[in-house]
Protein backbone atom coordinates (compact mmCIF):
# COMPACT_ATOMS: atom_id res chain seq x y z
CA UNK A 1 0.43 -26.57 -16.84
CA UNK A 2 3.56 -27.66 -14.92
CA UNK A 3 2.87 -31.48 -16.28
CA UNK A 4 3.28 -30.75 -19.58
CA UNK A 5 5.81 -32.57 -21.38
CA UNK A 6 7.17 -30.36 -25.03
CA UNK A 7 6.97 -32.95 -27.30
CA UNK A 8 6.43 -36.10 -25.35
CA UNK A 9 4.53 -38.97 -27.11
CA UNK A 10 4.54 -40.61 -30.38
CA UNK A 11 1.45 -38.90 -32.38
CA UNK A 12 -1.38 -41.02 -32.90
CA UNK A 13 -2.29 -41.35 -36.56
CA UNK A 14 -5.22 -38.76 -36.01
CA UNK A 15 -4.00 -36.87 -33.93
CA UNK A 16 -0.96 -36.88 -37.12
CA UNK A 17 -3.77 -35.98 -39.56
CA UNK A 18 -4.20 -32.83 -37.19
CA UNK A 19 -0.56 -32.17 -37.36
CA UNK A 20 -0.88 -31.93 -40.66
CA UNK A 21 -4.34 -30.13 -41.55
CA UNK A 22 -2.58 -27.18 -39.02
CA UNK A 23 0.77 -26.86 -40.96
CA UNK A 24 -0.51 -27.12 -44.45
CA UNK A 25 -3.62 -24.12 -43.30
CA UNK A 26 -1.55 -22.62 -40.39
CA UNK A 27 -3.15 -21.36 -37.34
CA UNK A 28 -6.59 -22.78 -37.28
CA UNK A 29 -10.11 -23.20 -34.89
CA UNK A 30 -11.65 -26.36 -34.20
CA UNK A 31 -14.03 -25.97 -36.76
CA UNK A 32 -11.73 -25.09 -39.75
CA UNK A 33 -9.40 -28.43 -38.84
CA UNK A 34 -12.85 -30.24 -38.55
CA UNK A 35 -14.22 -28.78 -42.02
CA UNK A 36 -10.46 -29.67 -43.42
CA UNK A 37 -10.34 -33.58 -41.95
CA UNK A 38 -13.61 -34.38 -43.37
CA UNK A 39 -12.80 -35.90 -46.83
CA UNK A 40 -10.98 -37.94 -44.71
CA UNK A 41 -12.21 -38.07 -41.64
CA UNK A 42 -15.64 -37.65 -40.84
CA UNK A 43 -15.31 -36.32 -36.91
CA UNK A 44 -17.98 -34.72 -34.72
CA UNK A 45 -16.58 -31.05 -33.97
CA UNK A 46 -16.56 -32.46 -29.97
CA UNK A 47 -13.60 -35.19 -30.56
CA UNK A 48 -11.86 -32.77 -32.88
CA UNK A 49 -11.81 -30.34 -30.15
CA UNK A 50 -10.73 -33.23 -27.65
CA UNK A 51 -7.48 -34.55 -29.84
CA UNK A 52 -6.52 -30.63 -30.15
CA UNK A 53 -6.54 -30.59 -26.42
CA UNK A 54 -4.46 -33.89 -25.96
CA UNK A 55 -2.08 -32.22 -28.53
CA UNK A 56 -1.90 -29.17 -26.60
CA UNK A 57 -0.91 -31.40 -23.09
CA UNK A 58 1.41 -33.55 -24.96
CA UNK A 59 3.13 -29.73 -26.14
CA UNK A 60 2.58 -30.22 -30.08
CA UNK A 61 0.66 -27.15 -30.47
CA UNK A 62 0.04 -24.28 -28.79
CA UNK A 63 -3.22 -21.59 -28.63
CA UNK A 64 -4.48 -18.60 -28.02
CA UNK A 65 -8.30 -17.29 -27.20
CA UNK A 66 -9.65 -15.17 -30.51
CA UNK A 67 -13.43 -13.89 -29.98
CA UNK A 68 -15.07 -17.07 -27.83
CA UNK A 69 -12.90 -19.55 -29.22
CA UNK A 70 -9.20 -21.25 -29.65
CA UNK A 71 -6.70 -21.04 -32.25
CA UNK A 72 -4.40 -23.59 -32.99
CA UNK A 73 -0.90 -24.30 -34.17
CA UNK A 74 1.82 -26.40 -34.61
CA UNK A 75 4.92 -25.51 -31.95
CA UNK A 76 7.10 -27.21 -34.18
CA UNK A 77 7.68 -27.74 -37.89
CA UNK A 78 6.82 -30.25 -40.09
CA UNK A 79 10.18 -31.52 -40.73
CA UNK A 80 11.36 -31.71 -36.73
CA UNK A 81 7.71 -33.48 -35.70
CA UNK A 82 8.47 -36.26 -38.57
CA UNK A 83 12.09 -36.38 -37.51
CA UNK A 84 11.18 -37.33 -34.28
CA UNK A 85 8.89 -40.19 -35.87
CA UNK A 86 10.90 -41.18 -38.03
CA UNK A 87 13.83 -41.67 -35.46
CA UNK A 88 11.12 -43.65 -32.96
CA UNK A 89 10.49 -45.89 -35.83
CA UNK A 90 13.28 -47.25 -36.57
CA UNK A 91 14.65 -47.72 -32.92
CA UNK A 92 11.39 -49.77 -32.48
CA UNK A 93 11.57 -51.86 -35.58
CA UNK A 94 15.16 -52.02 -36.51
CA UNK A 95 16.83 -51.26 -32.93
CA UNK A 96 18.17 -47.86 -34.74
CA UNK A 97 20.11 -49.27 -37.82
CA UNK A 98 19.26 -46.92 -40.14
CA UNK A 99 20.79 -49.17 -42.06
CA UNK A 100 18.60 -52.03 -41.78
CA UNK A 101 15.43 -49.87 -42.39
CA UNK A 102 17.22 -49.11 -46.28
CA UNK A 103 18.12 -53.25 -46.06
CA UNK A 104 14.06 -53.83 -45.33
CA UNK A 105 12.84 -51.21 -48.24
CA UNK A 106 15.13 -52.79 -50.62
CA UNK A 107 14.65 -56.29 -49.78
CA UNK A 108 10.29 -55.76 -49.82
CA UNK A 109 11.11 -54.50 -53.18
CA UNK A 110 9.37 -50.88 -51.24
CA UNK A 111 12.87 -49.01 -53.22
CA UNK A 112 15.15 -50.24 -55.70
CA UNK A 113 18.82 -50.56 -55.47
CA UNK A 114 19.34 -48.11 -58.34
CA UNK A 115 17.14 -45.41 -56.73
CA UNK A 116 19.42 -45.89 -53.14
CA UNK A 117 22.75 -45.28 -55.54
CA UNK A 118 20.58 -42.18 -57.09
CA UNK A 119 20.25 -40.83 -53.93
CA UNK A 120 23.90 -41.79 -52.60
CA UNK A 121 25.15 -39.49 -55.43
CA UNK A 122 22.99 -36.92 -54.10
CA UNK A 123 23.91 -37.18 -50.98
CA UNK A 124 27.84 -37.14 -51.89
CA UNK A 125 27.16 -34.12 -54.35
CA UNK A 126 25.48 -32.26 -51.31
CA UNK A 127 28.30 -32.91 -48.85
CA UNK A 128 30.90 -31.67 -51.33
CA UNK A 129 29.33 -28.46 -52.42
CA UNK A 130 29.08 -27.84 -48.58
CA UNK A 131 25.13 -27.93 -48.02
């Protein structure tokens, strides 16, 4: 246990779909996240159980025994595990310009210039009224 990292490691894109199966259906067995990935995802319960465990090492969700088997969930919300991603991403493709990720969107035609001014306004009506 003393090798465990909290949050260490980018997520995988399945071991993402996980993530996500556990935080829409909270706490969860093997089983239920298997049942839940399968219109996407069509795992045998034995590598579903084996991503849970990496996610458990890596510290991205914790469990606890019920009956003869785990329960899962998330150790951290939705919104702090995408953070995280979100922050890796753009230090790896745009050296962490925020800036140039918005440049990128708008120039791949991905979000238009009036949408970024939408959400500018937003943004300044947010800061004003304090929240």
């Amino acid at each position: 246990m003393g090798g465990r990292k909290k949050g260490s490691g980018a997520l995988t894109p399945l071991e993402l779909q996980i993530m996500q199966v556990l935080w829409q259906n909270g706490p969860s067995g093997v089983q239920q996240v298997q049942q839940s990935l399968a219109p996407i995802n069509d795992l045998a319960y034995n590598t579903v159980q084996t991503m849970l465990n990496v996610l458990h090492r890596k510290g991205r969700v914790e469990r606890r025994i019920n009956g003869r088997a785990y329960v899962y969930s998330t150790t951290d919300s939705k919104e702090i595990v995408l953070g995280q991603a979100v922050r890796e991403f753009v230090e790896r493709l745009f050296g962490g310009s925020s800036e140039e990720l918005v440049m990128s969107l708008i120039k791949s035609r991905q979000v238009d210039p009036e949408r970024i001014a939408d959400l500018s306004r937003t943004i300044a009506a947010l800061r004003q009224g304090g929240g």
